[in-house]
N, C-alpha and C. Protein backbone atom coordinates (compact mmCIF):
# COMPACT_ATOMS: atom_id res chain seq x y z
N UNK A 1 0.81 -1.19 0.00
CA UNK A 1 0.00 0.00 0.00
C UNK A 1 0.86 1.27 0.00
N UNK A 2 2.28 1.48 0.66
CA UNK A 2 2.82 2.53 0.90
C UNK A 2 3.42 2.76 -0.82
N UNK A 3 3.91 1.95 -1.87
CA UNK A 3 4.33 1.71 -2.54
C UNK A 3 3.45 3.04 -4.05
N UNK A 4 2.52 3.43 -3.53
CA UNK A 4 1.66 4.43 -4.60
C UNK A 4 2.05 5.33 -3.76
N UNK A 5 1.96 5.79 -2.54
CA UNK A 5 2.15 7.35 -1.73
C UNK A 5 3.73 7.48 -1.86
N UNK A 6 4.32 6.84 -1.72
CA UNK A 6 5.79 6.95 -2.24
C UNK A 6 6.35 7.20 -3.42
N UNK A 7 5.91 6.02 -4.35
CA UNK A 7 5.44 6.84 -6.14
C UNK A 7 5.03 8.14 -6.45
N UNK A 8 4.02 8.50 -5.69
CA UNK A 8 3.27 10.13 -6.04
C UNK A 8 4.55 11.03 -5.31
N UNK A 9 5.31 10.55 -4.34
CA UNK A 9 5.78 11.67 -4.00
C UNK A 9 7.39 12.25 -4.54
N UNK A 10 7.48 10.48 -5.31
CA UNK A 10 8.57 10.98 -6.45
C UNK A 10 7.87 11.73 -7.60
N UNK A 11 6.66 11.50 -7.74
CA UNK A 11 6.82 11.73 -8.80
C UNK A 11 6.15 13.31 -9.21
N UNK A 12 5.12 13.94 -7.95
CA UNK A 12 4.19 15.36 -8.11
C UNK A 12 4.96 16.30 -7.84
N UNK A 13 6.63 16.01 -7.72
CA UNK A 13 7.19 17.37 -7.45
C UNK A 13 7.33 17.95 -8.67
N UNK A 14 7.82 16.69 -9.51
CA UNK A 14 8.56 16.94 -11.12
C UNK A 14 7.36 17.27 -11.82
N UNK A 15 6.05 16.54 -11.57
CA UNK A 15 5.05 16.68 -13.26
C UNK A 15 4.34 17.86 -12.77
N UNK A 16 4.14 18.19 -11.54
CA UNK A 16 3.05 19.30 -10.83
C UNK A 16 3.59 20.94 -11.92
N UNK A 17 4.99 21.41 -11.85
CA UNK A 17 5.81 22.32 -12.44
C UNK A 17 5.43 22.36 -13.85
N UNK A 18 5.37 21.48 -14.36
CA UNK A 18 5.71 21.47 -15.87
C UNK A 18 4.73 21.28 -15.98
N UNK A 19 3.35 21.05 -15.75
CA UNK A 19 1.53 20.98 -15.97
C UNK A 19 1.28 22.20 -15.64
N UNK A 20 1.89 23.37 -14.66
CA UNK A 20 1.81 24.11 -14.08
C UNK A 20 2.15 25.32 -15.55
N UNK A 21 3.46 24.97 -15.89
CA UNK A 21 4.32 25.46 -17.03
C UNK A 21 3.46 26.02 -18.31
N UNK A 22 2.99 24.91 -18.25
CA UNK A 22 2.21 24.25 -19.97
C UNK A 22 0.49 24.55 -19.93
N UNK A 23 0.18 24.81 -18.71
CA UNK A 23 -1.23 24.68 -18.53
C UNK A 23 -1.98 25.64 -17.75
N UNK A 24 -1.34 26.00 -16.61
CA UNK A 24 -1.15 27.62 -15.78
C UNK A 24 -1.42 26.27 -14.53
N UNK A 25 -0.73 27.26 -13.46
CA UNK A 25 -0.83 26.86 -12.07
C UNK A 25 -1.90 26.52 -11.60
N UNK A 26 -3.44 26.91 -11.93
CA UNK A 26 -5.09 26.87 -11.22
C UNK A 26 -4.99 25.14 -12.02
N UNK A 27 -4.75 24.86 -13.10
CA UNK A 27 -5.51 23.69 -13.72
C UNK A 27 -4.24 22.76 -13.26
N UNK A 28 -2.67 23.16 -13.12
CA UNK A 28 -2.02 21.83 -12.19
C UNK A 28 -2.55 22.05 -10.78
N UNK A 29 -2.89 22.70 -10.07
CA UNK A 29 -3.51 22.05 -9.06
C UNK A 29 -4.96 21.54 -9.08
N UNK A 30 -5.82 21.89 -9.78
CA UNK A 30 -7.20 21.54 -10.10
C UNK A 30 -6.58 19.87 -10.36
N UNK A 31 -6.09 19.51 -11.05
CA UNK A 31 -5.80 18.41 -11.79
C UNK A 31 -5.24 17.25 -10.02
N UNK A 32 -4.58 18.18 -9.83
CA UNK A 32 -3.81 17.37 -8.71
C UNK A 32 -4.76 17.12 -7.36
N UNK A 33 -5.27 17.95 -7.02
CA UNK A 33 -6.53 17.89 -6.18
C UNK A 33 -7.62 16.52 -6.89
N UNK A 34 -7.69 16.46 -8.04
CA UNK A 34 -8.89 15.80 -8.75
C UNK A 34 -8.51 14.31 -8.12
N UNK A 35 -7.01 14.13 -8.75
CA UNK A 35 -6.04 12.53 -8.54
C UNK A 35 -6.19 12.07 -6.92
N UNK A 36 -6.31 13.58 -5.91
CA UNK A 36 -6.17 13.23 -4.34
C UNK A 36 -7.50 12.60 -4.31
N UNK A 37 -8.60 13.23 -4.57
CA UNK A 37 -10.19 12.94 -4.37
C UNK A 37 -10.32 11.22 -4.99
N UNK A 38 -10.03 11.08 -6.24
CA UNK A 38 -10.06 10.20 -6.72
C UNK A 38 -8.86 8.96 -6.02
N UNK A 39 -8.03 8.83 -5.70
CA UNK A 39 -7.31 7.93 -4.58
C UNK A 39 -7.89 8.26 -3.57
N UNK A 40 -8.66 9.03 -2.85
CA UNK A 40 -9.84 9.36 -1.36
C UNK A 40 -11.00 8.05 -1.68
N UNK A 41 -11.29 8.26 -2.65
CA UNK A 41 -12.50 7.45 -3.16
C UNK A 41 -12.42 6.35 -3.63
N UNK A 42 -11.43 5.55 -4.11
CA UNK A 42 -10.51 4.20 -4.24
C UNK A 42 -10.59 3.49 -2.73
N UNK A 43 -9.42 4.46 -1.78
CA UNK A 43 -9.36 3.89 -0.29
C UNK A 43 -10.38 3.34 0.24
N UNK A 44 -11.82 4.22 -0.15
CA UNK A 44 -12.88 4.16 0.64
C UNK A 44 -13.17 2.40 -0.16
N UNK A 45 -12.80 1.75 -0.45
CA UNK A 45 -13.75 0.73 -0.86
C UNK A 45 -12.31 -0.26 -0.58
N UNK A 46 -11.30 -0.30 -0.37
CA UNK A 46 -10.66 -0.96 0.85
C UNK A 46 -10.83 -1.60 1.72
N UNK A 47 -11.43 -2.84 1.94
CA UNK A 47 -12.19 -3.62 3.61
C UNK A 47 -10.93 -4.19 4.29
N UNK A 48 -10.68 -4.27 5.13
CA UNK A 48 -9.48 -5.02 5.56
C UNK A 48 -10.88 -5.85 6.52
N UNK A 49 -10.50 -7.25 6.80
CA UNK A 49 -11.10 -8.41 7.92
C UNK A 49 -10.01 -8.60 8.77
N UNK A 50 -10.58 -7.63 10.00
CA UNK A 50 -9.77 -7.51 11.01
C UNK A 50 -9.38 -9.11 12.09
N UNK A 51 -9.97 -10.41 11.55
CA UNK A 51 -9.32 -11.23 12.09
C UNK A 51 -8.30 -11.82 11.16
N UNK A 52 -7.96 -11.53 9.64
CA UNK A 52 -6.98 -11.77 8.93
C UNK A 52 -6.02 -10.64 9.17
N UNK A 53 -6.14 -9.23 9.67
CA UNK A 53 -5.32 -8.34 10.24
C UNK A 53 -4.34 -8.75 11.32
N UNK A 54 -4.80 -9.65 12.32
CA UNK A 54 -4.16 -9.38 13.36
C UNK A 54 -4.10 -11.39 13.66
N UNK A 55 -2.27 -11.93 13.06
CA UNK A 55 -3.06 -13.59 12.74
C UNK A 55 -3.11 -14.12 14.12
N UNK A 56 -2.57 -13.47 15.20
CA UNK A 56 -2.87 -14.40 16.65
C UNK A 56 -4.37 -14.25 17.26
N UNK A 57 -4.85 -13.18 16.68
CA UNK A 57 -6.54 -13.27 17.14
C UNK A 57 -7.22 -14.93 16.76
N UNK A 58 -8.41 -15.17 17.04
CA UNK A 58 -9.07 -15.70 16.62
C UNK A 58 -10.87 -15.11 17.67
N UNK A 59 -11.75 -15.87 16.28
CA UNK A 59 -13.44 -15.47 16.70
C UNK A 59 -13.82 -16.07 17.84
């Protein structure tokens, strides 16, 4: 899971500038805000089964 928030954070320093560059600053962050909402709304459908979470529990 950490493996995408680590990705984005190589990678929104470099493309944020140059969308920013090419496109004006309101629509690279419009754009970048859109990608946060949209990974907000991914997470949300995420279930973890908290007795496969934790393997010394049991029901």
């Amino acid at each position: 899971m950490n493996f995408g928030s680590n990705l984005d954070g190589l990678i929104s320093p470099v493309i944020t500038p140059w969308l920013a560059a090419r496109l004006g600053w309101e629509t690279a962050l419009v754009l970048a805000a859109a990608l946060a909402v949209v990974g907000a709304l991914l997470w949300f459908g995420i279930t973890i089964d908290p007795v496969k979470a934790k393997p010394g529990t049991s029901e």
